[in-house]
C-alpha atoms as a PDB file:
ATOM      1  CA  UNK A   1      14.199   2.828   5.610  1.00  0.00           C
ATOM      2  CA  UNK A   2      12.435   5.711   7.290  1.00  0.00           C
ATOM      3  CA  UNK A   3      14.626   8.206   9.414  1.00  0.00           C
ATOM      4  CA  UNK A   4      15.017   7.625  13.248  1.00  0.00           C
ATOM      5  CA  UNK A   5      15.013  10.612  15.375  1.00  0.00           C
ATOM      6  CA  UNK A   6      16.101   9.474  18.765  1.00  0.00           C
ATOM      7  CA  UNK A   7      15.810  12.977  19.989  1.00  0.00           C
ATOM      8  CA  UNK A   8      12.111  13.719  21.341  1.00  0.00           C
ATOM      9  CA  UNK A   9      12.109  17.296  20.520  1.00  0.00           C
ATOM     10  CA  UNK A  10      13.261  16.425  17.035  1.00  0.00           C
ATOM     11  CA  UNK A  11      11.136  13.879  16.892  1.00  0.00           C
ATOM     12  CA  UNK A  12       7.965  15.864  18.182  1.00  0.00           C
ATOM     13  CA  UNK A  13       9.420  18.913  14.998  1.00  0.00           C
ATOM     14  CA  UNK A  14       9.083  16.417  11.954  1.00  0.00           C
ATOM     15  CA  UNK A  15       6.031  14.752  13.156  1.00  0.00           C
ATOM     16  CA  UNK A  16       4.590  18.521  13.571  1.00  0.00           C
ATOM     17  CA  UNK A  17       5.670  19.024   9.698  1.00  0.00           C
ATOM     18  CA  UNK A  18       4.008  15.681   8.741  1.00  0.00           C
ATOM     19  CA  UNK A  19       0.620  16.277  10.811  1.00  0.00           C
ATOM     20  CA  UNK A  20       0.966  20.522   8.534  1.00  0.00           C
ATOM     21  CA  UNK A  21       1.650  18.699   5.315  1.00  0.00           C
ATOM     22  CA  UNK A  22      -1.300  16.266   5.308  1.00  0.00           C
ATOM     23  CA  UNK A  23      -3.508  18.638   6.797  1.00  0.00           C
ATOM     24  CA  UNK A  24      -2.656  21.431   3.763  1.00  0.00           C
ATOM     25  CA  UNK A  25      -3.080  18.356   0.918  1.00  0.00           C
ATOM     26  CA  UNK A  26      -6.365  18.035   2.067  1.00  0.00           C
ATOM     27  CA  UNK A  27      -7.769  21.717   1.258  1.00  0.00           C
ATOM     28  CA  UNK A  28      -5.050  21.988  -1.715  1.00  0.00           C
ATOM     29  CA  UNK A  29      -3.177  20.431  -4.472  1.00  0.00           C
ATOM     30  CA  UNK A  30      -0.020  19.331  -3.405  1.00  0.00           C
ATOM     31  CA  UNK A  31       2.356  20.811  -5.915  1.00  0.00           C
ATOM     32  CA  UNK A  32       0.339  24.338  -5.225  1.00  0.00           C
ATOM     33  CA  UNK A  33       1.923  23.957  -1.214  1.00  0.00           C
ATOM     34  CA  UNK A  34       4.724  26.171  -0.681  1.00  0.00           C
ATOM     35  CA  UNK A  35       7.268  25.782   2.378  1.00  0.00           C
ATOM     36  CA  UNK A  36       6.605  29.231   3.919  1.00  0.00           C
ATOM     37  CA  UNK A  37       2.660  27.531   4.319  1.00  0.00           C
ATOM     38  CA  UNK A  38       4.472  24.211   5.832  1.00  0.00           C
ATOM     39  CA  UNK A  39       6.360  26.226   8.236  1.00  0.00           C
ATOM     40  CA  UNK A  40       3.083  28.103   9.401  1.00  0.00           C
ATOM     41  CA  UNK A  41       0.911  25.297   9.598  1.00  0.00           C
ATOM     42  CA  UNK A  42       3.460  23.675  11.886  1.00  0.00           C
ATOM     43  CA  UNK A  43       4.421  27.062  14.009  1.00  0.00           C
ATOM     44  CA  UNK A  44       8.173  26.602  13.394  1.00  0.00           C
ATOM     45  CA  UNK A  45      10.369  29.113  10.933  1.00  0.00           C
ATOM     46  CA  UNK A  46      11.568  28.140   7.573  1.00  0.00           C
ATOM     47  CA  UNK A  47      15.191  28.052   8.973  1.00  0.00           C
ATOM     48  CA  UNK A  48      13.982  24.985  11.600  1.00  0.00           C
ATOM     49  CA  UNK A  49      12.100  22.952   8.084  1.00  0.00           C
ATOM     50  CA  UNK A  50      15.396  22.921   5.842  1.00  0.00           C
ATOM     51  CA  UNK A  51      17.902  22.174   8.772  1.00  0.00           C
ATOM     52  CA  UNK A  52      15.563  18.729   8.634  1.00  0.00           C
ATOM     53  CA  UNK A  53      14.349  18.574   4.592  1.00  0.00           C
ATOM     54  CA  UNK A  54      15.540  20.093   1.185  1.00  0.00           C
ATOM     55  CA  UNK A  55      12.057  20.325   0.002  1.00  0.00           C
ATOM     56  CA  UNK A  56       8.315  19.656   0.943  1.00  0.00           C
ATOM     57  CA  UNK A  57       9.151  16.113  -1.895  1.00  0.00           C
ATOM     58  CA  UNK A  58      11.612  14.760   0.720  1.00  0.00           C
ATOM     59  CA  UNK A  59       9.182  15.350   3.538  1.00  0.00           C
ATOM     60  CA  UNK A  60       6.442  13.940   1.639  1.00  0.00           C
ATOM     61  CA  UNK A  61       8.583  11.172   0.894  1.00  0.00           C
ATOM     62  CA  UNK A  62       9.497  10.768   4.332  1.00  0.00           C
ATOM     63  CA  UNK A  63       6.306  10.177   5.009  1.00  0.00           C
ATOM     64  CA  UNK A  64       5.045   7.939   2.346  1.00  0.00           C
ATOM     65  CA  UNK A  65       8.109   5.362   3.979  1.00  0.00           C
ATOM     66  CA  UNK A  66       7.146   5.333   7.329  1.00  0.00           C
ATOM     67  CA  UNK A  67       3.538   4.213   5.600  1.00  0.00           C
ATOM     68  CA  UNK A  68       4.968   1.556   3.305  1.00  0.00           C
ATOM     69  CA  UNK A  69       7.204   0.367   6.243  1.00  0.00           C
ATOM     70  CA  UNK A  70       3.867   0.244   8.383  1.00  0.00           C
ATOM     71  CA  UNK A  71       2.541  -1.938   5.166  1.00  0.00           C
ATOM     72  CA  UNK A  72       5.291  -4.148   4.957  1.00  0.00           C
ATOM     73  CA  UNK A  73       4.738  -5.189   8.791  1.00  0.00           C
ATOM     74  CA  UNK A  74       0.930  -6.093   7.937  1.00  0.00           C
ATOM     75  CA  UNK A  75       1.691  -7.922   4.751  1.00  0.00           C
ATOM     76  CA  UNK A  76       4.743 -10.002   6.498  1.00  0.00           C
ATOM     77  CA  UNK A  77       2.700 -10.759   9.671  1.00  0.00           C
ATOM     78  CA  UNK A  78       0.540 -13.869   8.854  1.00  0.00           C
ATOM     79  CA  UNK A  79       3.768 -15.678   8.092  1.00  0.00           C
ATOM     80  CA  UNK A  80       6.492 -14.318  10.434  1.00  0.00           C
ATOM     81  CA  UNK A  81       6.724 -17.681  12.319  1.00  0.00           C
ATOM     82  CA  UNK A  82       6.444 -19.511   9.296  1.00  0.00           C
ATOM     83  CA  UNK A  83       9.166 -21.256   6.389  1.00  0.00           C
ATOM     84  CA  UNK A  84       6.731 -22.566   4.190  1.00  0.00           C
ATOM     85  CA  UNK A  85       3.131 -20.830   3.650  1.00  0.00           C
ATOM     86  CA  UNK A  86       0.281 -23.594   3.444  1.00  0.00           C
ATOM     87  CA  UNK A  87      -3.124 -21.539   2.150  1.00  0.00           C
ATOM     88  CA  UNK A  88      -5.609 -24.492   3.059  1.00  0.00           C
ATOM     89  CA  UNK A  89      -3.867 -24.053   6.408  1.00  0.00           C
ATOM     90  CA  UNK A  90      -3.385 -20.432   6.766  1.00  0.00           C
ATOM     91  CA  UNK A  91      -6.138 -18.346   8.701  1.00  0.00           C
ATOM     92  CA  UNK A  92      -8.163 -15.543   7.084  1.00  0.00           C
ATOM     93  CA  UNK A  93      -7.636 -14.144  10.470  1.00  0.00           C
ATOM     94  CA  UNK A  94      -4.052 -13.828   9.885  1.00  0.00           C
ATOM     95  CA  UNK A  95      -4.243 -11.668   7.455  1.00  0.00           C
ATOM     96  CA  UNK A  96      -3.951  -8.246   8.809  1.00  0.00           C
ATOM     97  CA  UNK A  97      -2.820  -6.149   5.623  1.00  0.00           C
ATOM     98  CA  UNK A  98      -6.728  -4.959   4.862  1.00  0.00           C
ATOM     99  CA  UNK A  99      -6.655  -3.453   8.141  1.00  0.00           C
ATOM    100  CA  UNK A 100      -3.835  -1.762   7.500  1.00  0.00           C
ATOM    101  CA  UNK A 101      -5.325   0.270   4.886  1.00  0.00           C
ATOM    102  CA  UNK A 102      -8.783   0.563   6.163  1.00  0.00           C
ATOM    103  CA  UNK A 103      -6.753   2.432   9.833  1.00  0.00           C
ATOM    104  CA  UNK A 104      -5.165   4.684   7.562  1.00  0.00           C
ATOM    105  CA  UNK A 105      -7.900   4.910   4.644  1.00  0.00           C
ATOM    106  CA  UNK A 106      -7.878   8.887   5.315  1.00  0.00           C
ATOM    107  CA  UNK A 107      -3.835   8.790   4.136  1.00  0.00           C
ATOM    108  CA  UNK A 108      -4.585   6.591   1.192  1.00  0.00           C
ATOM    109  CA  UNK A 109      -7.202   8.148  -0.439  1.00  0.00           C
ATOM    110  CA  UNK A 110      -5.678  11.267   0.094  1.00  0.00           C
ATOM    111  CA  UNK A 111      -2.607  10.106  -1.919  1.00  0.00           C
ATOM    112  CA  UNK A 112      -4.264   8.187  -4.171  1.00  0.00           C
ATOM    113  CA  UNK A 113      -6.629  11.342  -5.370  1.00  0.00           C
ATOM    114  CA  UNK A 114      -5.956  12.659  -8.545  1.00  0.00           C
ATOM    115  CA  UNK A 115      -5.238  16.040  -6.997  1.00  0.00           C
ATOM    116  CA  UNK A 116      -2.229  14.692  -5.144  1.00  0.00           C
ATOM    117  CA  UNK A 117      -0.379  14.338  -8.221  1.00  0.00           C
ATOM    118  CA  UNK A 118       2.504  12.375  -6.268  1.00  0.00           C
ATOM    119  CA  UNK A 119       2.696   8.581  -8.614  1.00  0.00           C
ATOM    120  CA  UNK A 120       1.491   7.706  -4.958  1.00  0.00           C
ATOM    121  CA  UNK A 121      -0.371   4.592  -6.943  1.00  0.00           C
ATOM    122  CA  UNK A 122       2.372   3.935  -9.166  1.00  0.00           C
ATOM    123  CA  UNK A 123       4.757   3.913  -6.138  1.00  0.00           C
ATOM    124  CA  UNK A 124       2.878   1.609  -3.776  1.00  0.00           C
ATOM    125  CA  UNK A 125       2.582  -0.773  -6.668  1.00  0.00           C
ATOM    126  CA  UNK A 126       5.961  -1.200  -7.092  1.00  0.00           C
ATOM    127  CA  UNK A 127       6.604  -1.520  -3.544  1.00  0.00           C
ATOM    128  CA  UNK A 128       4.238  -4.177  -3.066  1.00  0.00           C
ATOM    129  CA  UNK A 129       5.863  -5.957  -6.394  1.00  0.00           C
ATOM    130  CA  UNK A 130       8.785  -6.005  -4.688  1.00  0.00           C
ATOM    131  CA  UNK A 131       7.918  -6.940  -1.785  1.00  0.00           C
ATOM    132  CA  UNK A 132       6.228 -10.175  -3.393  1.00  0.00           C
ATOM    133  CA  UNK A 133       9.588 -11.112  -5.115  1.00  0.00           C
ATOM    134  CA  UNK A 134      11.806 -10.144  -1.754  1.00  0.00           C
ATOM    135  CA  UNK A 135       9.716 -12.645   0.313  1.00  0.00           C
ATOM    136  CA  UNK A 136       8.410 -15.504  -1.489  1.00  0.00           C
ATOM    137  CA  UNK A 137       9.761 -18.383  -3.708  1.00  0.00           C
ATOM    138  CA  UNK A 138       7.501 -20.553  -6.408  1.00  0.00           C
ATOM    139  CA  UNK A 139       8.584 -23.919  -7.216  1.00  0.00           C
ATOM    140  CA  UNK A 140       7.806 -25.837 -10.941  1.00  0.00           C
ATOM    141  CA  UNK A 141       6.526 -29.116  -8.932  1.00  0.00           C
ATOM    142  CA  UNK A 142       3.720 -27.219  -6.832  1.00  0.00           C
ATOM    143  CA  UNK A 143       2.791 -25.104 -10.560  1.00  0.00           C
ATOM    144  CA  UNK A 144       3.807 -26.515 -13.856  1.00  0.00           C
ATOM    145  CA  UNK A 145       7.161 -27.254 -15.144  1.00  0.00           C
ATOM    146  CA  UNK A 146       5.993 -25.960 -18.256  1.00  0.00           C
ATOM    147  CA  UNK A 147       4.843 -22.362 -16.708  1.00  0.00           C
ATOM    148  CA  UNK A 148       7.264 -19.541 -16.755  1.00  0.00           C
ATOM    149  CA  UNK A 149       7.649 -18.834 -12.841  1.00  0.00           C
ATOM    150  CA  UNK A 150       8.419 -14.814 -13.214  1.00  0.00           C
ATOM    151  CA  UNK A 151       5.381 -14.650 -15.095  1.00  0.00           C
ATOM    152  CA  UNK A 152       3.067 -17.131 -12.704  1.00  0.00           C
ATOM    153  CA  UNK A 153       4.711 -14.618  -9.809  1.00  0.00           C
ATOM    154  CA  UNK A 154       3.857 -11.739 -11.769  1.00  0.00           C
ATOM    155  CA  UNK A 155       0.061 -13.341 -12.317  1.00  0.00           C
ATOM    156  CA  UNK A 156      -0.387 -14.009  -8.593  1.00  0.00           C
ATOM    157  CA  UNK A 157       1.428 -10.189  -7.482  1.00  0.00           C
ATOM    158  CA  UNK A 158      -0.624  -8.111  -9.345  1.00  0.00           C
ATOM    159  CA  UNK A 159      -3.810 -10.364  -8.892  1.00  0.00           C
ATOM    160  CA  UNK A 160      -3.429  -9.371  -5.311  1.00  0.00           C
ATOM    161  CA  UNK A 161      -2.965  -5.919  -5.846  1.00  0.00           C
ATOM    162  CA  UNK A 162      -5.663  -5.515  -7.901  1.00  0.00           C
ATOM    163  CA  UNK A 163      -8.028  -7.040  -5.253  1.00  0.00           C
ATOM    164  CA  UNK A 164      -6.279  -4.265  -2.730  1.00  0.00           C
ATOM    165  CA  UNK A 165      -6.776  -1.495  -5.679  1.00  0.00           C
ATOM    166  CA  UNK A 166     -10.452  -2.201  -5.911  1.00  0.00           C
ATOM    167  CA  UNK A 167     -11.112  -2.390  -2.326  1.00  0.00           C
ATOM    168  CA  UNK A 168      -9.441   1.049  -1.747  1.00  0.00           C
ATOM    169  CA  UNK A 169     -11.143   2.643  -4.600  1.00  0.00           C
ATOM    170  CA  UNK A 170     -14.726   1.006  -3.486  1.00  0.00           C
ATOM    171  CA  UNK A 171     -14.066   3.479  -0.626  1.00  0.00           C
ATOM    172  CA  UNK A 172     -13.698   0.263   1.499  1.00  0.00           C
ATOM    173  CA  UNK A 173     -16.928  -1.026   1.077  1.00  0.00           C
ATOM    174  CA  UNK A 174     -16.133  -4.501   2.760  1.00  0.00           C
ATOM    175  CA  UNK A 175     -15.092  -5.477   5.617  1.00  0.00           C
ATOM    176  CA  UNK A 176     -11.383  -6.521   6.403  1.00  0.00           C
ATOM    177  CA  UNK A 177     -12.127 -10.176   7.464  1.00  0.00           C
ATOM    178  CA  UNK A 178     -14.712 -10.137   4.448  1.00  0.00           C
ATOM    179  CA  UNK A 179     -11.751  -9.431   2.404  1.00  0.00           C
ATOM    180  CA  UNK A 180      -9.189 -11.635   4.482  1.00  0.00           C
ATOM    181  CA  UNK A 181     -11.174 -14.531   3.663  1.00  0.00           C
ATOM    182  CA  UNK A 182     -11.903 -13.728   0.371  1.00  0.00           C
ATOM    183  CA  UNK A 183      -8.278 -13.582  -0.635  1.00  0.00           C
ATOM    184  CA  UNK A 184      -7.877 -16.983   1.272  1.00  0.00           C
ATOM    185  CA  UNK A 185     -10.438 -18.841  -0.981  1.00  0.00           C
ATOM    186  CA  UNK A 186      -8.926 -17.234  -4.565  1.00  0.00           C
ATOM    187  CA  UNK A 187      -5.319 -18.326  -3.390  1.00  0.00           C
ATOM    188  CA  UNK A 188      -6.927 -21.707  -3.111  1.00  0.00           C
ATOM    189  CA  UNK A 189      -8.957 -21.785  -6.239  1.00  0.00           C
ATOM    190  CA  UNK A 190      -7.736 -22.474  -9.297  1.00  0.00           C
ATOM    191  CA  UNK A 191     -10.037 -22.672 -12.655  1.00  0.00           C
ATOM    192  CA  UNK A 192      -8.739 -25.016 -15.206  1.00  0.00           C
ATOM    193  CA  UNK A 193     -12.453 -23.853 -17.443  1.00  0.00           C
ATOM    194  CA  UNK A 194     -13.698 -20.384 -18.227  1.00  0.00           C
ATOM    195  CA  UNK A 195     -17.274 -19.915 -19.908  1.00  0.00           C
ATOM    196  CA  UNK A 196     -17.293 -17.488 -22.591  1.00  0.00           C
ATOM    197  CA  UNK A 197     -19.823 -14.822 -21.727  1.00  0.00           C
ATOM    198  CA  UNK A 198     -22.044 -14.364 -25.156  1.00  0.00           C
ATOM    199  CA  UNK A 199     -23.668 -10.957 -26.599  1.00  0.00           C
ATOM    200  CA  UNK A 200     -27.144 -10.757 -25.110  1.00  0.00           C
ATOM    201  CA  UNK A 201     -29.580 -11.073 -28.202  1.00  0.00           C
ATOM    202  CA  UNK A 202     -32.110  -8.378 -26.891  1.00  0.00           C
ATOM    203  CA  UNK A 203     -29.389  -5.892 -27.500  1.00  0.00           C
ATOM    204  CA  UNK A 204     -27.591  -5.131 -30.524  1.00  0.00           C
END
């Protein structure tokens, strides 16, 4: 969980750190940031920084929660009211989580650039994983009693994510509803056949 400042002036001094760290990853690679360019950016003295962080990784870090707790609210709101999720019931409209990401597609793709260097990728991943496991429960009778349910989770987790992954690294290119309801219909579909794709005799 991300820190709660109850204070407004200490409130207003970490969100001034935040708003200097973001804005110095964008001109710079992240491990290349000292604190003494933190403390600038943000007009405070290094004395005021470490009575509230270590290091520029815990503020970073800081950070990077209050995102993924922002995250976790989209993903959880299309079923907040509900015990059991029904997809040919469920609204694309529901699904809020793309425009989660595409408000804060600045922060994302500035994490998720190489020069960030931060596992940003690797992190939000696993948090999403998670997150998956924490909230929902597969039964045999709706699958197969024959499939493995960690692994059908697994299948259906990191399908997901890669649909999110592709979308953020497409720049966005669709829409959120385009992608709501796109989601919608795969969670529906299932393919019990699979043509295999053969080598195109014009080329060798």
């Amino acid at each position: 969980m991300s820190t709660i400042y109850p204070d407004k002036r200490v409130k207003r001094t970490v969100e001034n750190f935040k708003t200097a760290l973001l804005e110095l990853m964008k001109k710079k690679r992240f491990q290349d940031i000292t604190i003494t360019e933190i403390v600038h950016a943000a007009d405070y003295n290094r004395g005021t920084f470490y009575a509230h962080y270590k290091c520029k990784e815990e503020l970073l870090d800081e950070i990077i929660e209050d995102m993924f707790e922002q995250m976790e609210e989209a993903y959880k709101k299309p079923y907040e009211d509900l015990s059991v999720i029904d997809f040919h019931e469920l609204s694309a409209n529901a699904i809020v989580l793309f425009d989660h990401f595409l408000e804060h597609k600045e922060f994302y793709k500035l994490m998720l650039s190489p020069e960030t260097n931060y596992s940003f990728q690797e992190k939000m991943i696993n948090r999403l994983d998670k997150l998956f496991r924490s909230e929902f429960e597969f039964f045999t009778d709706d699958v197969d009693a024959d499939i493995d349910i960690n692994l059908f989770s697994t299948y259906r987790i990191h399908g997901i994510i890669g649909i999110l992954m592709q979308w953020i690294h497409s720049d966005f290119r669709e829409e959120p509803d385009y992608m709501g309801k796109q989601l919608i219909h795969i969670l529906r579909f299932s393919t019990p056949k699979v043509s295999v794709k053969k080598p195109d005799s014009n080329h060798p």
